[in-house]
Protein backbone atom coordinates (compact mmCIF):
# COMPACT_ATOMS: atom_id res chain seq x y z
CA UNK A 1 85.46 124.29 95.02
CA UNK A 2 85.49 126.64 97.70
CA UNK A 3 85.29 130.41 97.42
CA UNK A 4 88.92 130.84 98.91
CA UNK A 5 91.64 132.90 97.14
CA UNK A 6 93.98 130.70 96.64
CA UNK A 7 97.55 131.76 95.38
CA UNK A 8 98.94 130.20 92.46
CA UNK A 9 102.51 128.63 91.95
CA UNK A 10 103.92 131.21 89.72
CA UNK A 11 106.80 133.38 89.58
CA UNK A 12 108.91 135.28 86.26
CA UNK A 13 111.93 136.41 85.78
CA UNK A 14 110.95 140.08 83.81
CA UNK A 15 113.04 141.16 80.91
CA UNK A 16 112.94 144.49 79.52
CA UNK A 17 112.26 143.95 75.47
CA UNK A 18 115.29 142.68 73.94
CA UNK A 19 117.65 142.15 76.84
CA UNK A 20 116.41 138.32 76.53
CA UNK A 21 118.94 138.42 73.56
CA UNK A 22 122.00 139.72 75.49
CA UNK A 23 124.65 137.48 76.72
CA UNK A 24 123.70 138.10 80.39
CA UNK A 25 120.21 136.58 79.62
CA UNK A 26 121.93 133.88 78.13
CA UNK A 27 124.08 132.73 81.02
CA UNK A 28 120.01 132.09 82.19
CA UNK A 29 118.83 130.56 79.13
CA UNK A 30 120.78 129.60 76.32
CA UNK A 31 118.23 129.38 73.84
CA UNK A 32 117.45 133.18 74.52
CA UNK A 33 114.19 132.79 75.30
CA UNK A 34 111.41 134.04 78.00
CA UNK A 35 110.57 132.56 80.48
CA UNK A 36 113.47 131.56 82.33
CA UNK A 37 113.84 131.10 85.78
CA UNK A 38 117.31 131.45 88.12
CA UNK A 39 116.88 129.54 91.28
CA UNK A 40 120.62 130.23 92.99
CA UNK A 41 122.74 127.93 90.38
CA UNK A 42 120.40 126.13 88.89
CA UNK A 43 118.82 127.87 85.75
CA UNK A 44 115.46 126.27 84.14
CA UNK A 45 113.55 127.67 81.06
CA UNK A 46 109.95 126.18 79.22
CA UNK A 47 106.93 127.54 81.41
CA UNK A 48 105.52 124.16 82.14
CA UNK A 49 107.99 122.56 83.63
CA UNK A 50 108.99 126.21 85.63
CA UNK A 51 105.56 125.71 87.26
CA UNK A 52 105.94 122.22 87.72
CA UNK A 53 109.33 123.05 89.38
CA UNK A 54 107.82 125.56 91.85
CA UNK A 55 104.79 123.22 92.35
CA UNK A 56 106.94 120.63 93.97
CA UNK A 57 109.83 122.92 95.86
CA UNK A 58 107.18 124.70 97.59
CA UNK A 59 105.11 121.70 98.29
CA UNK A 60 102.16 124.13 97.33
CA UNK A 61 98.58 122.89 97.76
CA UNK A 62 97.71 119.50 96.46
CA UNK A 63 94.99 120.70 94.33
CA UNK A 64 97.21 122.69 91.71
CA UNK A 65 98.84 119.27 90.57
CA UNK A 66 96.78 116.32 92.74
CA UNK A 67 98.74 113.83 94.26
CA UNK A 68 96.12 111.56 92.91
CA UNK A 69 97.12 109.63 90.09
CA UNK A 70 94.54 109.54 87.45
CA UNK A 71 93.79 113.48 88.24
CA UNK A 72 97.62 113.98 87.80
CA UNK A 73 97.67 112.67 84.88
CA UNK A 74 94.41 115.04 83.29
CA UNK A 75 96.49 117.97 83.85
CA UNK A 76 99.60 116.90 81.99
CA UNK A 77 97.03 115.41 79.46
CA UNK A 78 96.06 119.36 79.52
CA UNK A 79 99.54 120.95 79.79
CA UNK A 80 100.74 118.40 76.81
CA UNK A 81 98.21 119.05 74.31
CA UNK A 82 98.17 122.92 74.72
CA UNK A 83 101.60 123.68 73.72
CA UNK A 84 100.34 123.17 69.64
CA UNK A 85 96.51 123.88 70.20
CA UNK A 86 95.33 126.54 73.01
CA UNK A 87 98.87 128.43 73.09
CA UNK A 88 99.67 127.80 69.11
CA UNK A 89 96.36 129.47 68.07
CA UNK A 90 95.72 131.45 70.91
CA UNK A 91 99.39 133.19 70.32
CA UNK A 92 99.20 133.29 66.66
CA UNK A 93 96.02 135.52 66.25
CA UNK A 94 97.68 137.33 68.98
CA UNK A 95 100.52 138.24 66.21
CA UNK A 96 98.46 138.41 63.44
CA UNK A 97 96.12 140.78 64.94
CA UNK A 98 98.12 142.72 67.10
CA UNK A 99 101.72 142.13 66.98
CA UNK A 100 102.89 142.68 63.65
CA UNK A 101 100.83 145.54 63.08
CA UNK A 102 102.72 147.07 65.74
CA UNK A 103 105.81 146.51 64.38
CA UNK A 104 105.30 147.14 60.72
CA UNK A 105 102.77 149.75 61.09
CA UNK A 106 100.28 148.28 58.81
CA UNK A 107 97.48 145.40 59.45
CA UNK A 108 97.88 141.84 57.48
CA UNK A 109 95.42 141.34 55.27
CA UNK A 110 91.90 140.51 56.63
CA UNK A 111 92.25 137.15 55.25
CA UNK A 112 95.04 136.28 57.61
CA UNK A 113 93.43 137.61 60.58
CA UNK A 114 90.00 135.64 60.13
CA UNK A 115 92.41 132.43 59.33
CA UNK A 116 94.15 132.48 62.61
CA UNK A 117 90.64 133.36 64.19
CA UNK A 118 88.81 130.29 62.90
CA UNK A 119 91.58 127.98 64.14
CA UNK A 120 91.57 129.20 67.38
CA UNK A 121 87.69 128.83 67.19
CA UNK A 122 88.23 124.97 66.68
CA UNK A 123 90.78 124.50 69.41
CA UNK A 124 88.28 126.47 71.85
CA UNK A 125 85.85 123.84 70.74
CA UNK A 126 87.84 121.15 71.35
CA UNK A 127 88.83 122.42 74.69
CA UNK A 128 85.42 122.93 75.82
CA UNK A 129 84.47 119.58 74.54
CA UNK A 130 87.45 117.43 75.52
CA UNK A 131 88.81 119.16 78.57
CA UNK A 132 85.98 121.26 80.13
CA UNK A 133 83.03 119.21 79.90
CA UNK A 134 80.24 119.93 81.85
CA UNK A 135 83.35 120.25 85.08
CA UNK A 136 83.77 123.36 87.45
CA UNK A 137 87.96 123.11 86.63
CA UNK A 138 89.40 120.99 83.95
CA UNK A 139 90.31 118.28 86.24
CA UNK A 140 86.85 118.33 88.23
CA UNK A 141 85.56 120.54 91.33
CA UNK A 142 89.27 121.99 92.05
CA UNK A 143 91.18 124.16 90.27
CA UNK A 144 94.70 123.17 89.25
CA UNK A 145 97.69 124.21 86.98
CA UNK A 146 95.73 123.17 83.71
CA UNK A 147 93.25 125.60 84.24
CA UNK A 148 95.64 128.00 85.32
CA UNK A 149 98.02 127.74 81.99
CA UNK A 150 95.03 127.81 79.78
CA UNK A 151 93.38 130.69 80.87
CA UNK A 152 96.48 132.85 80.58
CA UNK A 153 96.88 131.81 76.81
CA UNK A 154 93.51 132.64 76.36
CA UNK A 155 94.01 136.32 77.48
CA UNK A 156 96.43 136.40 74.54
CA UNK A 157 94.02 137.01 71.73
CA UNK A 158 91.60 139.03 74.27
CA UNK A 159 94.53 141.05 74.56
CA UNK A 160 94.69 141.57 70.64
CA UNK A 161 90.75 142.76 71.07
CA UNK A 162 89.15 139.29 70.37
CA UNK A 163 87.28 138.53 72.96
CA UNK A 164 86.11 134.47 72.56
CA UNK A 165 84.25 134.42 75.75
CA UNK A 166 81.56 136.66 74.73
CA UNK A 167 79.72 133.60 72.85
CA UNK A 168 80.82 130.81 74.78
CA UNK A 169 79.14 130.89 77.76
CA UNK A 170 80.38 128.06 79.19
CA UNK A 171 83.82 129.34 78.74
CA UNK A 172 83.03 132.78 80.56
CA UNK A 173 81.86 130.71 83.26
CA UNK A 174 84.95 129.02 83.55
CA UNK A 175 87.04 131.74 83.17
CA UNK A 176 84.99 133.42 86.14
CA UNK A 177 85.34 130.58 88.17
CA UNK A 178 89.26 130.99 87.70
CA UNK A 179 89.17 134.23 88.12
CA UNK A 180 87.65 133.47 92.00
CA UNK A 181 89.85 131.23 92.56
CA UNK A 182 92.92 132.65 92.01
CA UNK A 183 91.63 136.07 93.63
CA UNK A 184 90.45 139.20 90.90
CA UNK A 185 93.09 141.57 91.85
CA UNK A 186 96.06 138.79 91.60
CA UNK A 187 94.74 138.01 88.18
CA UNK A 188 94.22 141.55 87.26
CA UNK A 189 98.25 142.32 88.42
CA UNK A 190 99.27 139.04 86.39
CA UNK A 191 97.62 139.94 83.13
CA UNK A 192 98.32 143.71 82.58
CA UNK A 193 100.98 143.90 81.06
CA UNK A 194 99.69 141.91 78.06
CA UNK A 195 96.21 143.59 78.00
CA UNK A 196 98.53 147.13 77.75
CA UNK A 197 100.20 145.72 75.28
CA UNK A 198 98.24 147.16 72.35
CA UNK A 199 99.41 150.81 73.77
CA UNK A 200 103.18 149.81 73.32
CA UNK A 201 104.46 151.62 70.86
CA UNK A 202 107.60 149.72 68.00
CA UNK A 203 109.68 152.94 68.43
CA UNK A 204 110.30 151.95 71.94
CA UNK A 205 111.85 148.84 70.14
CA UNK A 206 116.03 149.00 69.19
CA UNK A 207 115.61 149.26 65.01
CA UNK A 208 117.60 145.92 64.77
CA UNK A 209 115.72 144.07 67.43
CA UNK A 210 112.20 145.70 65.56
CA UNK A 211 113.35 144.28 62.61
CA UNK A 212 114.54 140.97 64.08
CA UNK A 213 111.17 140.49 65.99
CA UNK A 214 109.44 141.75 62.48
CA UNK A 215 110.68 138.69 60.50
CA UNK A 216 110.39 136.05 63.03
CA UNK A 217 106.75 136.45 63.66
CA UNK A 218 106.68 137.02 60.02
CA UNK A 219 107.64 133.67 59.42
CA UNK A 220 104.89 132.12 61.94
CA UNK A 221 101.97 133.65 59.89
CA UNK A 222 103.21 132.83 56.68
């Protein structure tokens, strides 16, 4: 892999908090959900297949999803076995550490925290074992969308002041390597909204939406 910046296929349709849930949004996404994307007519939602959308409309570079079969077919390996493991733990300590204390004012109990930590600690395992190997990328010496959708679930539970690269070495290096690759500033501008996100403050939230948000990620931890 070259040291060129290279830009990455992403784009995001940003929603204020809570206007995902009015019936504007909705003509976007009827499951009321972020992300969604609005291409003229045609509407799309999941982030996966948003970046595999853009990926092929802009014909972007063939490294980000190969044309090569067998290295194709690594990073929806990747993008398929994340949705439950990297992004399921990654997101939930990201709740139980951060989230909900946010919007109920009060921590969960320590046991919860170090729960959702430890499984997130055997996913990262698994990643670096299964995935990473001894590689540059995921897929080999270039970077693709794999690398690029795991790294941003990782800056989840950074975000929530866990910061799993500090004894993983080989992760750090990978997540440098990203980092280069995508360009430092670019992935500074992607990412700061959720590493500000500890500084939001729940009375910036509607009370009913608080509340709504309260119980559903209520119901994830429990």
């Amino acid at each position: 892999m070259s040291g060129r910046c290279v830009q990455p296929p992403t784009a995001e349709l940003r929603v204020p908090v809570g206007e995902h849930r009015t019936e504007e949004f909705r003509k976007v996404n009827v499951l009321m959900k972020v992300p969604a994307l609005r291409d003229g007519s045609f509407t799309l939602a999941e982030s996966v297949a948003i970046l595999m959308y853009l990926t092929r409309k802009f014909k972007t570079p063939d490294h980000w999803y190969p044309s090569d079969l067998q290295k194709q077919a690594r990073v929806d390996e990747y993008l398929s076995w994340q949705q439950a493991h990297i992004r399921g733990k990654g997101s939930k300590l990201f709740v139980t550490k951060m989230l909900i204390p946010i919007l109920t004012g009060q921590p969960l109990p320590p046991e919860k925290v170090e729960g959702a930590t430890e499984e997130l600690n055997v996913v990262l395992s698994q990643f670096e074992e299964k995935f990473l190997q001894d590689k540059p990328f995921i897929v080999g010496n270039d970077i693709s969308l794999a690398d690029l959708v795991a790294l941003v679930e990782l800056m989840q539970p950074v975000a929530a002041g866990y910061n799993l690269f500090e004894e993983r070495p080989k992760l750090a290096e990978w997540r440098r390597r990203v980092e280069e690759a995508v360009g430092k500033q670019l992935f500074q501008e992607a990412h700061e909204e959720i590493l500000n996100a500890k500084n939001v403050s729940a009375d910036k939230i509607a009370p009913e939406l608080r509340e709504h948000f309260k119980q559903q990620l209520l119901k994830q931890v429990n």
